[in-house]
C-alpha atoms as a PDB file:
ATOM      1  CA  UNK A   1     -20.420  12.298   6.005  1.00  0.00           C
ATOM      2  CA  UNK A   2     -21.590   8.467   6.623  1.00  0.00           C
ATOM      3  CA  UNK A   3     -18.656   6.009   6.747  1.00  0.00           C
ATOM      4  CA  UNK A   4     -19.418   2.189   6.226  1.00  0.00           C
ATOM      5  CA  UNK A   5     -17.646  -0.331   8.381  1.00  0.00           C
ATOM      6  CA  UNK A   6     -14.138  -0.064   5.660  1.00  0.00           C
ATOM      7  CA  UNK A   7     -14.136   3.747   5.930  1.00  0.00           C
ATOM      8  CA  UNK A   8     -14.027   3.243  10.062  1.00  0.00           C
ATOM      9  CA  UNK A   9     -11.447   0.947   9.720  1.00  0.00           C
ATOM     10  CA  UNK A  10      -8.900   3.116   8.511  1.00  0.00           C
ATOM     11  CA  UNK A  11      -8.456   4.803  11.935  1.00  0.00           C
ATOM     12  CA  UNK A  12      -6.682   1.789  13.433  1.00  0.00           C
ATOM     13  CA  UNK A  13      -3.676   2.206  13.455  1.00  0.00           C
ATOM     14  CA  UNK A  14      -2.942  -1.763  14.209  1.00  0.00           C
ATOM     15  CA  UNK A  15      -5.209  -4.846  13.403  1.00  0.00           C
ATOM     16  CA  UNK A  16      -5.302  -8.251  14.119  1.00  0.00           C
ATOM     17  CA  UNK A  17      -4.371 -10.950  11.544  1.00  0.00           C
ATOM     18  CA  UNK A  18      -7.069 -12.026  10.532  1.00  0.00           C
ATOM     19  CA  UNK A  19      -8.675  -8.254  10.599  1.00  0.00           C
ATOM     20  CA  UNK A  20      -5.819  -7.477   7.743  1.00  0.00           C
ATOM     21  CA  UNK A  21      -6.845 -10.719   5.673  1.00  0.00           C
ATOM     22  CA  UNK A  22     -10.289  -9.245   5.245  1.00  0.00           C
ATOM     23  CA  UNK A  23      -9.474  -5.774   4.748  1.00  0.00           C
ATOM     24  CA  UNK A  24      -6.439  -6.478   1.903  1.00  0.00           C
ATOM     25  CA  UNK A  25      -9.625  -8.680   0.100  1.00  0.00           C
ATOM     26  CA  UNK A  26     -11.651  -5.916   0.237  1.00  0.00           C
ATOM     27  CA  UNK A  27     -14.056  -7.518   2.662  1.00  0.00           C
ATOM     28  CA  UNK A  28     -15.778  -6.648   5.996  1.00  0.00           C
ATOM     29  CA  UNK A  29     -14.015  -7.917   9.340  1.00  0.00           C
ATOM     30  CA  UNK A  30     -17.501  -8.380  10.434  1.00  0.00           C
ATOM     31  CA  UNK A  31     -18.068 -11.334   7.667  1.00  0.00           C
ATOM     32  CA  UNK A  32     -15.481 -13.134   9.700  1.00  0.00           C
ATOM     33  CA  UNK A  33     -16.588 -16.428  11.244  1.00  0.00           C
ATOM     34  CA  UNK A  34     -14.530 -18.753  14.124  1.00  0.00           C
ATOM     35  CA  UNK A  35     -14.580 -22.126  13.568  1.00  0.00           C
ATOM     36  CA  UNK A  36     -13.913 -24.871  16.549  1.00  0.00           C
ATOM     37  CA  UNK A  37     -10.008 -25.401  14.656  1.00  0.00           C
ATOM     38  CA  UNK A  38      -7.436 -23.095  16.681  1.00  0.00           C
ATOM     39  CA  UNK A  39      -4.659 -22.382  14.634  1.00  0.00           C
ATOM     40  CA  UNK A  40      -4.809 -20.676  11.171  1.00  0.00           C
ATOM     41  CA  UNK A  41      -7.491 -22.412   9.386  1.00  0.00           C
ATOM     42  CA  UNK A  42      -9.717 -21.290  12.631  1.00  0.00           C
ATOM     43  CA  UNK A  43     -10.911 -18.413  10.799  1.00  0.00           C
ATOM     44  CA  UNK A  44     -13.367 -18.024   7.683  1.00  0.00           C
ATOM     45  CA  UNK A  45     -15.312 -15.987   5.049  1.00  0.00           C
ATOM     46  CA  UNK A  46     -18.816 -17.504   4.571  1.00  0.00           C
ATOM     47  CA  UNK A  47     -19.605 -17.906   0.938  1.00  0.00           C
ATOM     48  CA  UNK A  48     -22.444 -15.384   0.410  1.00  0.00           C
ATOM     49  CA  UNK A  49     -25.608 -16.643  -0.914  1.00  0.00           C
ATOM     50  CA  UNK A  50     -26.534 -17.344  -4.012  1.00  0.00           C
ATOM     51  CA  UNK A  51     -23.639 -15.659  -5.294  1.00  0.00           C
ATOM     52  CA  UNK A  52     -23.774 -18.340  -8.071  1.00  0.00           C
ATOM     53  CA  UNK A  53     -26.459 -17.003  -9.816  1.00  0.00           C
ATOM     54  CA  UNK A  54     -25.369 -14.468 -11.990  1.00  0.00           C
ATOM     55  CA  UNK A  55     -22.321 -17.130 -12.891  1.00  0.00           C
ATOM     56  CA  UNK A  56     -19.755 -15.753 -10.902  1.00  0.00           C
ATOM     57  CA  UNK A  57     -19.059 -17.952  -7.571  1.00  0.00           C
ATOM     58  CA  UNK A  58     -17.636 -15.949  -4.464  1.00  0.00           C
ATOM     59  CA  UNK A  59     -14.219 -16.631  -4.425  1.00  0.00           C
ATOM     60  CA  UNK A  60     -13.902 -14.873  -0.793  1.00  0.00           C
ATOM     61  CA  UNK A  61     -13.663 -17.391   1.333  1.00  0.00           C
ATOM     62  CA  UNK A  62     -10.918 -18.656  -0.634  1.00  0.00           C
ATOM     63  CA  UNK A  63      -8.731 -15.298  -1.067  1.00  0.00           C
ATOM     64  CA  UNK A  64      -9.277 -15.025   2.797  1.00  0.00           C
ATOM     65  CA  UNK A  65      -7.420 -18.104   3.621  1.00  0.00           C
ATOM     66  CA  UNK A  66      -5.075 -17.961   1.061  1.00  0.00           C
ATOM     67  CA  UNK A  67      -3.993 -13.843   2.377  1.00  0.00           C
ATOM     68  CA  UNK A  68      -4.404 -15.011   6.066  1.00  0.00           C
ATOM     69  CA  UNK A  69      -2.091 -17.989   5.224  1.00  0.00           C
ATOM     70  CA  UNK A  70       0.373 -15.465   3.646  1.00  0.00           C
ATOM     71  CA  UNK A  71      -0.034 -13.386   6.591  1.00  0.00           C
ATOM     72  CA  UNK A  72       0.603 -16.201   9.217  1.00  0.00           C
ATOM     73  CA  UNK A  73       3.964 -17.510   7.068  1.00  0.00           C
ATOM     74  CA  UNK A  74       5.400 -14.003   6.876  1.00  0.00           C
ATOM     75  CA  UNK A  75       4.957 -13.409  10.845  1.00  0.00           C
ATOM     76  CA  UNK A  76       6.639 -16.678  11.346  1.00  0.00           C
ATOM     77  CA  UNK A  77       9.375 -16.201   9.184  1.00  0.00           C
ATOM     78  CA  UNK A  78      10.282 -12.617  10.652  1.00  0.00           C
ATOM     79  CA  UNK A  79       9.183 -10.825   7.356  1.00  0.00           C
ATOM     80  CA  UNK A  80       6.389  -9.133   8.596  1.00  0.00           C
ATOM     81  CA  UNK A  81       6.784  -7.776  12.213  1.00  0.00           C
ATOM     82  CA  UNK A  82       4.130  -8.449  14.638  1.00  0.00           C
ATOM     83  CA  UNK A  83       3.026  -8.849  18.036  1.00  0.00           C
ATOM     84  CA  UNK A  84       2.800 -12.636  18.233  1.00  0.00           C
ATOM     85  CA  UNK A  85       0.233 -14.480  20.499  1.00  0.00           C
ATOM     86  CA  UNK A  86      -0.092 -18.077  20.863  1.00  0.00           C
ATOM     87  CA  UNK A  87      -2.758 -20.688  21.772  1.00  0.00           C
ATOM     88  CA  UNK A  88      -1.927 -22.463  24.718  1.00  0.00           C
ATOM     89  CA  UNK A  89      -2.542 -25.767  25.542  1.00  0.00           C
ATOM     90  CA  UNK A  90      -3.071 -27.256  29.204  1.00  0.00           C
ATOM     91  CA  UNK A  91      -4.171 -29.702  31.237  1.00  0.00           C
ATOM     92  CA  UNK A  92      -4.355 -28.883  34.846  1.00  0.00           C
ATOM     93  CA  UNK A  93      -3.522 -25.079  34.623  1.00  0.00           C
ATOM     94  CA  UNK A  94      -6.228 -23.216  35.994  1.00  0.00           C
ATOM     95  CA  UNK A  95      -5.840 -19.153  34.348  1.00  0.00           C
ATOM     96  CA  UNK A  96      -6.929 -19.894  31.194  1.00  0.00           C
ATOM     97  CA  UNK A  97      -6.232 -21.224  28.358  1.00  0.00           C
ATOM     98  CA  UNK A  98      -4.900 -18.476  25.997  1.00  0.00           C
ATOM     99  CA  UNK A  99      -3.623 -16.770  24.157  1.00  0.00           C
ATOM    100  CA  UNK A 100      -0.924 -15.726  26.348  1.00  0.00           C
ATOM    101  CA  UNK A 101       1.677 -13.342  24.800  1.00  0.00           C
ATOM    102  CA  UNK A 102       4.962 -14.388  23.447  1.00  0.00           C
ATOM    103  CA  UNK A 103       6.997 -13.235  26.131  1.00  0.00           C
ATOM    104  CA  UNK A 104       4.902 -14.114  29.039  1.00  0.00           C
ATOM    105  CA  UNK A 105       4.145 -17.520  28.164  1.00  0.00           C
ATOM    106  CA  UNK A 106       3.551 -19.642  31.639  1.00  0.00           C
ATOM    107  CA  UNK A 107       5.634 -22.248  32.300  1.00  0.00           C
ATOM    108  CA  UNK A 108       4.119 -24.048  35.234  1.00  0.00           C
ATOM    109  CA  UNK A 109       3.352 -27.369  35.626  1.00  0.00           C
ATOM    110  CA  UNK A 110       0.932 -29.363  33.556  1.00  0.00           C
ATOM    111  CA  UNK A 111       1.066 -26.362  30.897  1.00  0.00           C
ATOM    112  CA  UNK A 112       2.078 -27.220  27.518  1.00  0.00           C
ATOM    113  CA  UNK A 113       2.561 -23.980  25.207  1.00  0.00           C
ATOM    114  CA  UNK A 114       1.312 -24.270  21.801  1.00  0.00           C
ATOM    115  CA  UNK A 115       3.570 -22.996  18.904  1.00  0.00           C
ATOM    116  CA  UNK A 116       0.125 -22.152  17.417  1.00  0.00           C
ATOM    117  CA  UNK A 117      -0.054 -18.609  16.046  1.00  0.00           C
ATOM    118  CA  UNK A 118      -3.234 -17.289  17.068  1.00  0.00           C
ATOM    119  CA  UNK A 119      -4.436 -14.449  13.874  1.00  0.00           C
ATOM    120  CA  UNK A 120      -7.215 -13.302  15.463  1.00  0.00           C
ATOM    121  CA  UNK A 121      -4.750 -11.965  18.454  1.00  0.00           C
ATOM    122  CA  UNK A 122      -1.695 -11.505  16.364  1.00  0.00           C
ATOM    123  CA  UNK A 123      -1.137  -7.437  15.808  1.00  0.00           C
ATOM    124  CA  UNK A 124       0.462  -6.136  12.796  1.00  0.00           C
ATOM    125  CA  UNK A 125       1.264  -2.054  12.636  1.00  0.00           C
ATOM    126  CA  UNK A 126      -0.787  -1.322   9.736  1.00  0.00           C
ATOM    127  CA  UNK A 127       2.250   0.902   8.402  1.00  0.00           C
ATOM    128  CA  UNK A 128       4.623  -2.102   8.574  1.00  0.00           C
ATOM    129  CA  UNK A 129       2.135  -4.400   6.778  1.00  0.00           C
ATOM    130  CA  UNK A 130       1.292  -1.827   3.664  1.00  0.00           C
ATOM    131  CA  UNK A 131       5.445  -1.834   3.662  1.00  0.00           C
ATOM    132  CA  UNK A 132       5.135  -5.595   3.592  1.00  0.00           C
ATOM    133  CA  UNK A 133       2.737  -5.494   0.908  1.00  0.00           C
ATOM    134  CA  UNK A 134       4.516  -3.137  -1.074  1.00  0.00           C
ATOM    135  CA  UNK A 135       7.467  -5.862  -0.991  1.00  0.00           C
ATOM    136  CA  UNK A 136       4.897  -8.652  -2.332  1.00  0.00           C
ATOM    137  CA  UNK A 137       4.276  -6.329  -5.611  1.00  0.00           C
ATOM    138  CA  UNK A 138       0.421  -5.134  -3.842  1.00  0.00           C
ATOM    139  CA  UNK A 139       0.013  -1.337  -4.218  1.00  0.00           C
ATOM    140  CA  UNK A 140      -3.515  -0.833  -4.725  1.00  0.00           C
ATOM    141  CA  UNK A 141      -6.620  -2.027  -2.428  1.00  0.00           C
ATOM    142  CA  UNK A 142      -7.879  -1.267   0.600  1.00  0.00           C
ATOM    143  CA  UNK A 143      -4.601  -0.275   2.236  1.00  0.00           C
ATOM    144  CA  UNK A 144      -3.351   1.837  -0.189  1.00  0.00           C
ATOM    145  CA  UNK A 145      -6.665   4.623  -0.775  1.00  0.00           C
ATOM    146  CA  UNK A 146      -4.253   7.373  -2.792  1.00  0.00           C
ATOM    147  CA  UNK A 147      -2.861   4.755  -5.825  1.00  0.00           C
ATOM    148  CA  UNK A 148      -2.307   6.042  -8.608  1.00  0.00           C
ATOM    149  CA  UNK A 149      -1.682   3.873 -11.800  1.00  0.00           C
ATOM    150  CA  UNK A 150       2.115   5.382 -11.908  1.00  0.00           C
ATOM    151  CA  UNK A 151       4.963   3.112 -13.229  1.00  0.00           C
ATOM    152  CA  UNK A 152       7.711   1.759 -10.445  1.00  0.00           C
ATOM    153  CA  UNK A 153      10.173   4.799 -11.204  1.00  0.00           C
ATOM    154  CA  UNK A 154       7.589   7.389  -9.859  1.00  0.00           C
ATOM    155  CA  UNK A 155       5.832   5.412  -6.973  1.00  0.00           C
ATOM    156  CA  UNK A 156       7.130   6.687  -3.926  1.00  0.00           C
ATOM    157  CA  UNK A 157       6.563   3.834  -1.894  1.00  0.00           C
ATOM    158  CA  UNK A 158       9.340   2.056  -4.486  1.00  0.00           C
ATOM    159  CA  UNK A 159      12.275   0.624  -2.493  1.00  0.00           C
ATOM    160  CA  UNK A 160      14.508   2.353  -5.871  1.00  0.00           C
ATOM    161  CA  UNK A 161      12.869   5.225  -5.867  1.00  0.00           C
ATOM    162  CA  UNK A 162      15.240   8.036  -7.492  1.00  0.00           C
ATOM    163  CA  UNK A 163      13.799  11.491  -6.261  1.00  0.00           C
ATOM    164  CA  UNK A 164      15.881  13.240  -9.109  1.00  0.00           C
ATOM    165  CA  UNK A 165      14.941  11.193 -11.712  1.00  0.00           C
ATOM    166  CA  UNK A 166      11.387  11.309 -10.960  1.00  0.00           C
ATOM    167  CA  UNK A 167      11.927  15.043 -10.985  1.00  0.00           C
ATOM    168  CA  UNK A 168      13.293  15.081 -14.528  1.00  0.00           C
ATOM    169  CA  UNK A 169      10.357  12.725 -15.890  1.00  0.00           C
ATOM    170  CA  UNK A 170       8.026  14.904 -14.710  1.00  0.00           C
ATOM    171  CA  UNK A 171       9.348  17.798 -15.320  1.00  0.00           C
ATOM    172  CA  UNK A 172       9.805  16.515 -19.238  1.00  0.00           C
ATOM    173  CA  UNK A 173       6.255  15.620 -18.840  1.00  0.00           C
ATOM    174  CA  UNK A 174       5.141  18.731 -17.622  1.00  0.00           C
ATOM    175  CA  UNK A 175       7.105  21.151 -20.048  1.00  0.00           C
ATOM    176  CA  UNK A 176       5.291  20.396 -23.712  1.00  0.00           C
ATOM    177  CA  UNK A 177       5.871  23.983 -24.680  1.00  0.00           C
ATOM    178  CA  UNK A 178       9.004  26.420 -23.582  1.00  0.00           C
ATOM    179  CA  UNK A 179       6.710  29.557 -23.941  1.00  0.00           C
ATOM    180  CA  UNK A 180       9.270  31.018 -26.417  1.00  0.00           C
ATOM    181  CA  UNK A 181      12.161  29.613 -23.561  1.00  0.00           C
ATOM    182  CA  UNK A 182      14.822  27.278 -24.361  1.00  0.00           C
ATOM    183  CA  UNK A 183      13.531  24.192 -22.847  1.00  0.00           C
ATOM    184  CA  UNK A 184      16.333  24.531 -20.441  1.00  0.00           C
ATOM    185  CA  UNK A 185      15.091  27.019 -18.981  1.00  0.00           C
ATOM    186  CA  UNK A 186      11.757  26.347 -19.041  1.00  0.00           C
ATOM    187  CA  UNK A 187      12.543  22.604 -17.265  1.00  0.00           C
ATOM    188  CA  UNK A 188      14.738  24.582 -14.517  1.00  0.00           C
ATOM    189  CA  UNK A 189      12.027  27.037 -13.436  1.00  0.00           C
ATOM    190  CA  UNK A 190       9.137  24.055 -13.561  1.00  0.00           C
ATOM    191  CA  UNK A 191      11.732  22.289 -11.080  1.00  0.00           C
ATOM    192  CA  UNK A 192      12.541  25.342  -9.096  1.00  0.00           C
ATOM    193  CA  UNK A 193       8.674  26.132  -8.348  1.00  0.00           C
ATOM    194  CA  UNK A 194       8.383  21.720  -7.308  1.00  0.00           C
ATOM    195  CA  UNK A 195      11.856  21.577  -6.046  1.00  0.00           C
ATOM    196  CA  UNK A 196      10.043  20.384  -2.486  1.00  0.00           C
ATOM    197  CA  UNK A 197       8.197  17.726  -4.150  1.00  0.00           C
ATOM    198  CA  UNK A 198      11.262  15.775  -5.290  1.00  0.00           C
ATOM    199  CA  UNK A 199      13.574  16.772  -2.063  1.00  0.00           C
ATOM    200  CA  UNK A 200      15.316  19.274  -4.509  1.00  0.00           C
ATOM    201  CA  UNK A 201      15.633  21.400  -1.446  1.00  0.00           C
ATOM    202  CA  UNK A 202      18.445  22.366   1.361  1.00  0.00           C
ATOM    203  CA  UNK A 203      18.465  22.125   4.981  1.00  0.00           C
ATOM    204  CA  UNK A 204      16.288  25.658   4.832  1.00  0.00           C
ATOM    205  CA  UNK A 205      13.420  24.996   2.274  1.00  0.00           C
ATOM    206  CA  UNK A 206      15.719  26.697  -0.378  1.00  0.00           C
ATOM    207  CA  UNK A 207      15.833  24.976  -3.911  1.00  0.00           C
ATOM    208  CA  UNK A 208      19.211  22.963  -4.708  1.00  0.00           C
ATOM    209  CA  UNK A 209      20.376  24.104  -7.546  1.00  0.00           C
ATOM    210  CA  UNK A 210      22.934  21.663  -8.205  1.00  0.00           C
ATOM    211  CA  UNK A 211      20.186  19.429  -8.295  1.00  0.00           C
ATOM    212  CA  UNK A 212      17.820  20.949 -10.401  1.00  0.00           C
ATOM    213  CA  UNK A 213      20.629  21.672 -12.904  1.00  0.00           C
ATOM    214  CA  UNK A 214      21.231  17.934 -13.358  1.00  0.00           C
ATOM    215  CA  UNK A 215      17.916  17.440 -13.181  1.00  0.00           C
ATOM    216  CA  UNK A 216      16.814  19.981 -16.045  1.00  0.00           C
ATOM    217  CA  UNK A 217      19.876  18.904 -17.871  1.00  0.00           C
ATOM    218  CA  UNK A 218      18.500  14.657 -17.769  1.00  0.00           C
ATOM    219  CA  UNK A 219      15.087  16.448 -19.263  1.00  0.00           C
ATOM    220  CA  UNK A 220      16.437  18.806 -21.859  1.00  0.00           C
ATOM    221  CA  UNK A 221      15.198  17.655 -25.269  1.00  0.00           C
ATOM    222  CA  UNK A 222      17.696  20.371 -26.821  1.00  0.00           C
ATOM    223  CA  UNK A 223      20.620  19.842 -25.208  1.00  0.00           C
ATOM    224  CA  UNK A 224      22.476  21.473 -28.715  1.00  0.00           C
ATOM    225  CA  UNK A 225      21.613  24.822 -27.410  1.00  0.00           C
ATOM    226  CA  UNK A 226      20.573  27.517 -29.776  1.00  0.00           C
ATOM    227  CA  UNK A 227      17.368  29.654 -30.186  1.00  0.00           C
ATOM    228  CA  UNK A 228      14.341  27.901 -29.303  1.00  0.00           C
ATOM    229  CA  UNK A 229      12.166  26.309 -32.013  1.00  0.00           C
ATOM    230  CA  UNK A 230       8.539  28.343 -32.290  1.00  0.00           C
ATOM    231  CA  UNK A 231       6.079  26.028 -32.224  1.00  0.00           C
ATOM    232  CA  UNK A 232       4.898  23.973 -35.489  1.00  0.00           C
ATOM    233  CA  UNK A 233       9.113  24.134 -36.275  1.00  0.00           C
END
Protein backbone atom coordinates (compact mmCIF):
# COMPACT_ATOMS: atom_id res chain seq x y z
CA UNK A 1 0.00 0.00 0.00
CA UNK A 2 1.33 3.71 -0.94
CA UNK A 3 0.93 6.22 1.93
CA UNK A 4 1.06 10.05 1.07
CA UNK A 5 2.92 12.37 3.37
CA UNK A 6 -0.65 12.48 6.01
CA UNK A 7 -0.82 8.67 6.07
CA UNK A 8 3.17 8.73 7.29
CA UNK A 9 2.40 11.11 9.69
CA UNK A 10 0.32 9.15 11.81
CA UNK A 11 3.29 7.12 13.15
CA UNK A 12 4.58 10.00 15.28
CA UNK A 13 3.75 9.65 18.18
CA UNK A 14 4.71 13.54 19.11
CA UNK A 15 4.89 16.63 16.72
CA UNK A 16 5.97 19.94 16.84
CA UNK A 17 3.56 22.92 17.05
CA UNK A 18 3.43 24.03 14.19
CA UNK A 19 3.51 20.23 12.64
CA UNK A 20 -0.08 19.84 14.62
CA UNK A 21 -1.42 23.26 13.09
CA UNK A 22 -1.07 21.75 9.65
CA UNK A 23 -2.15 18.37 10.29
CA UNK A 24 -5.61 19.45 12.45
CA UNK A 25 -6.24 21.76 8.90
CA UNK A 26 -5.87 18.94 6.98
CA UNK A 27 -2.73 20.21 5.32
CA UNK A 28 0.83 18.95 4.55
CA UNK A 29 3.70 19.90 7.16
CA UNK A 30 5.73 20.15 4.10
CA UNK A 31 3.56 23.37 2.82
CA UNK A 32 5.01 25.01 5.87
CA UNK A 33 7.15 28.09 5.23
CA UNK A 34 9.61 30.14 8.00
CA UNK A 35 9.46 33.55 7.82
CA UNK A 36 12.44 35.98 9.28
CA UNK A 37 9.64 36.80 12.53
CA UNK A 38 10.63 34.36 15.54
CA UNK A 39 7.85 33.94 17.66
CA UNK A 40 4.39 32.61 16.58
CA UNK A 41 3.59 34.46 13.52
CA UNK A 42 7.17 32.94 12.25
CA UNK A 43 5.42 30.25 10.59
CA UNK A 44 3.05 30.14 7.38
CA UNK A 45 0.83 28.34 4.79
CA UNK A 46 1.48 29.81 1.30
CA UNK A 47 -1.74 30.58 -0.44
CA UNK A 48 -1.77 28.06 -3.33
CA UNK A 49 -2.05 29.38 -6.73
CA UNK A 50 -4.69 30.38 -8.45
CA UNK A 51 -6.87 28.92 -6.01
CA UNK A 52 -9.20 31.88 -6.88
CA UNK A 53 -10.30 30.67 -9.94
CA UNK A 54 -12.95 28.41 -9.49
CA UNK A 55 -14.34 31.23 -6.78
CA UNK A 56 -13.27 29.71 -3.78
CA UNK A 57 -10.03 31.56 -2.21
CA UNK A 58 -7.66 29.27 -0.01
CA UNK A 59 -8.46 30.03 3.30
CA UNK A 60 -5.26 27.90 4.57
CA UNK A 61 -3.02 30.18 5.39
CA UNK A 62 -5.50 31.72 7.51
CA UNK A 63 -6.87 28.48 9.48
CA UNK A 64 -3.05 27.78 9.99
CA UNK A 65 -2.42 30.80 12.02
CA UNK A 66 -5.52 30.99 13.59
CA UNK A 67 -5.00 26.79 14.96
CA UNK A 68 -1.23 27.54 15.57
CA UNK A 69 -2.33 30.65 17.58
CA UNK A 70 -4.78 28.37 19.52
CA UNK A 71 -2.08 25.98 19.91
CA UNK A 72 0.57 28.51 21.24
CA UNK A 73 -2.24 30.13 23.91
CA UNK A 74 -3.20 26.70 25.22
CA UNK A 75 0.66 25.67 25.86
CA UNK A 76 1.05 28.91 27.63
CA UNK A 77 -1.81 28.74 29.68
CA UNK A 78 -1.04 25.04 30.93
CA UNK A 79 -4.10 23.58 28.98
CA UNK A 80 -2.35 21.70 26.61
CA UNK A 81 0.86 19.97 27.96
CA UNK A 82 3.96 20.31 26.06
CA UNK A 83 7.56 20.32 25.92
CA UNK A 84 8.22 24.06 25.77
CA UNK A 85 11.28 25.58 23.92
CA UNK A 86 12.11 29.11 23.72
CA UNK A 87 13.98 31.54 21.41
CA UNK A 88 16.78 33.01 23.01
CA UNK A 89 18.09 36.19 22.65
CA UNK A 90 21.90 37.26 23.14
CA UNK A 91 24.41 39.45 22.64
CA UNK A 92 27.83 38.24 23.43
CA UNK A 93 26.97 34.51 24.15
CA UNK A 94 28.80 32.44 21.91
CA UNK A 95 26.68 28.59 21.82
CA UNK A 96 24.03 29.64 19.92
CA UNK A 97 21.28 31.28 19.84
CA UNK A 98 18.36 28.84 20.47
CA UNK A 99 16.07 27.37 21.20
CA UNK A 100 17.33 26.16 24.38
CA UNK A 101 14.89 24.03 26.46
CA UNK A 102 12.82 25.29 29.26
CA UNK A 103 14.72 23.91 31.94
CA UNK A 104 18.16 24.42 30.71
CA UNK A 105 17.90 27.88 29.76
CA UNK A 106 21.62 29.60 30.13
CA UNK A 107 21.98 32.17 32.33
CA UNK A 108 25.39 33.61 31.67
CA UNK A 109 26.34 36.85 31.05
CA UNK A 110 25.23 38.99 28.17
CA UNK A 111 22.32 36.30 27.57
CA UNK A 112 18.91 37.54 27.64
CA UNK A 113 16.21 34.58 27.47
CA UNK A 114 13.32 35.20 25.35
CA UNK A 115 9.80 34.30 26.74
CA UNK A 116 9.20 33.54 23.02
CA UNK A 117 7.55 30.16 22.46
CA UNK A 118 9.24 28.65 19.67
CA UNK A 119 6.19 26.14 17.63
CA UNK A 120 8.33 24.76 15.38
CA UNK A 121 10.38 23.18 18.55
CA UNK A 122 7.51 23.02 20.93
CA UNK A 123 6.38 19.05 21.30
CA UNK A 124 2.93 18.12 22.02
CA UNK A 125 2.11 14.10 22.73
CA UNK A 126 -0.19 13.63 19.97
CA UNK A 127 -2.53 11.64 22.53
CA UNK A 128 -2.67 14.67 24.88
CA UNK A 129 -3.47 17.08 22.01
CA UNK A 130 -6.51 14.84 20.34
CA UNK A 131 -7.62 14.95 24.34
CA UNK A 132 -7.19 18.69 24.04
CA UNK A 133 -9.13 18.81 21.01
CA UNK A 134 -11.76 16.73 22.18
CA UNK A 135 -12.17 19.50 25.06
CA UNK A 136 -12.46 22.36 22.23
CA UNK A 137 -15.69 20.38 20.74
CA UNK A 138 -13.09 18.91 17.50
CA UNK A 139 -13.76 15.16 16.99
CA UNK A 140 -13.36 14.63 13.45
CA UNK A 141 -10.19 15.49 11.08
CA UNK A 142 -7.04 14.38 10.68
CA UNK A 143 -6.46 13.30 14.28
CA UNK A 144 -9.35 11.49 14.82
CA UNK A 145 -9.33 8.70 11.46
CA UNK A 146 -12.21 6.25 13.22
CA UNK A 147 -15.20 9.21 13.76
CA UNK A 148 -18.15 8.24 13.54
CA UNK A 149 -21.14 10.76 13.29
CA UNK A 150 -22.43 9.36 16.91
CA UNK A 151 -24.20 11.83 19.31
CA UNK A 152 -22.13 12.95 22.71
CA UNK A 153 -23.85 10.07 24.86
CA UNK A 154 -22.15 7.29 22.72
CA UNK A 155 -18.70 8.90 21.82
CA UNK A 156 -16.27 7.34 23.88
CA UNK A 157 -13.86 9.94 23.90
CA UNK A 158 -16.89 12.06 25.88
CA UNK A 159 -15.62 13.34 29.25
CA UNK A 160 -19.64 12.04 30.49
CA UNK A 161 -19.51 9.14 28.89
CA UNK A 162 -22.01 6.58 30.73
CA UNK A 163 -20.83 2.98 29.66
CA UNK A 164 -24.30 1.60 30.89
CA UNK A 165 -26.32 3.89 29.29
CA UNK A 166 -24.66 3.60 26.07
CA UNK A 167 -25.24 -0.09 26.56
CA UNK A 168 -29.00 0.29 26.93
CA UNK A 169 -29.25 2.70 23.74
CA UNK A 170 -27.74 0.35 21.81
CA UNK A 171 -29.00 -2.43 22.90
CA UNK A 172 -32.73 -0.72 22.29
CA UNK A 173 -31.30 0.04 18.98
CA UNK A 174 -30.17 -3.22 18.23
CA UNK A 175 -33.29 -5.31 19.45
CA UNK A 176 -36.23 -4.21 16.72
CA UNK A 177 -37.70 -7.66 17.00
CA UNK A 178 -37.76 -10.12 20.30
CA UNK A 179 -37.83 -13.26 17.98
CA UNK A 180 -41.05 -14.38 19.78
CA UNK A 181 -38.94 -13.22 23.34
CA UNK A 182 -40.16 -10.74 25.69
CA UNK A 183 -38.03 -7.87 24.87
CA UNK A 184 -36.51 -8.40 28.22
CA UNK A 185 -35.06 -11.06 27.40
CA UNK A 186 -34.14 -10.47 24.18
CA UNK A 187 -32.24 -6.92 25.43
CA UNK A 188 -30.42 -9.12 28.28
CA UNK A 189 -28.93 -11.75 25.95
CA UNK A 190 -27.95 -8.84 23.14
CA UNK A 191 -26.07 -7.29 26.32
CA UNK A 192 -24.73 -10.51 27.62
CA UNK A 193 -23.06 -11.48 24.09
CA UNK A 194 -21.50 -7.21 24.11
CA UNK A 195 -21.21 -7.12 27.80
CA UNK A 196 -17.18 -6.36 27.01
CA UNK A 197 -17.99 -3.58 24.80
CA UNK A 198 -19.69 -1.44 27.45
CA UNK A 199 -17.33 -2.72 30.54
CA UNK A 200 -20.41 -4.90 31.55
CA UNK A 201 -17.80 -7.34 32.67
CA UNK A 202 -15.97 -8.53 36.13
CA UNK A 203 -12.49 -8.68 37.13
CA UNK A 204 -12.44 -12.23 34.97
CA UNK A 205 -14.04 -11.37 31.53
CA UNK A 206 -17.38 -12.71 33.02
CA UNK A 207 -20.61 -10.62 32.18
CA UNK A 208 -22.05 -8.45 35.23
CA UNK A 209 -25.21 -9.25 35.59
CA UNK A 210 -26.26 -6.69 37.88
CA UNK A 211 -25.36 -4.53 35.22
CA UNK A 212 -26.91 -5.87 32.37
CA UNK A 213 -30.14 -6.25 34.40
CA UNK A 214 -30.32 -2.47 34.87
CA UNK A 215 -29.21 -2.09 31.73
CA UNK A 216 -31.93 -4.33 29.89
CA UNK A 217 -34.38 -2.99 32.35
CA UNK A 218 -33.45 1.19 31.07
CA UNK A 219 -34.16 -0.52 27.37
CA UNK A 220 -37.27 -2.55 27.96
CA UNK A 221 -40.07 -1.07 25.86
CA UNK A 222 -42.53 -3.54 27.83
CA UNK A 223 -41.71 -3.12 31.08
CA UNK A 224 -45.74 -4.31 31.92
CA UNK A 225 -44.63 -7.80 31.42
CA UNK A 226 -46.91 -10.26 29.77
CA UNK A 227 -46.68 -12.42 26.57
CA UNK A 228 -44.83 -10.84 23.90
CA UNK A 229 -46.67 -9.03 21.08
CA UNK A 230 -46.18 -11.11 17.50
CA UNK A 231 -45.20 -8.88 15.16
CA UNK A 232 -47.79 -6.52 13.16
CA UNK A 233 -49.69 -6.49 17.00
Amino acid sequence: MQMNELDLCRIADTLSLTWAAALICGEKPSRIAALDDPGVNGWQLPRRANSASNGLEDESPEKFGAVLHALVRAVERGTLKAKKRFFAEYMHFEDGDGPWEAEDMPSGAGLQPSEKLDPSETVVDVEDLRGWLVSRGIKSGFFFPDAVDAPDYLDKSNPRYAPKMAAAIRAWQAVTEPGGKHPKQALTKWLREHAAEFDLTDDEGKPNETGIEEAAKVANWQPTGGAPKTPGE
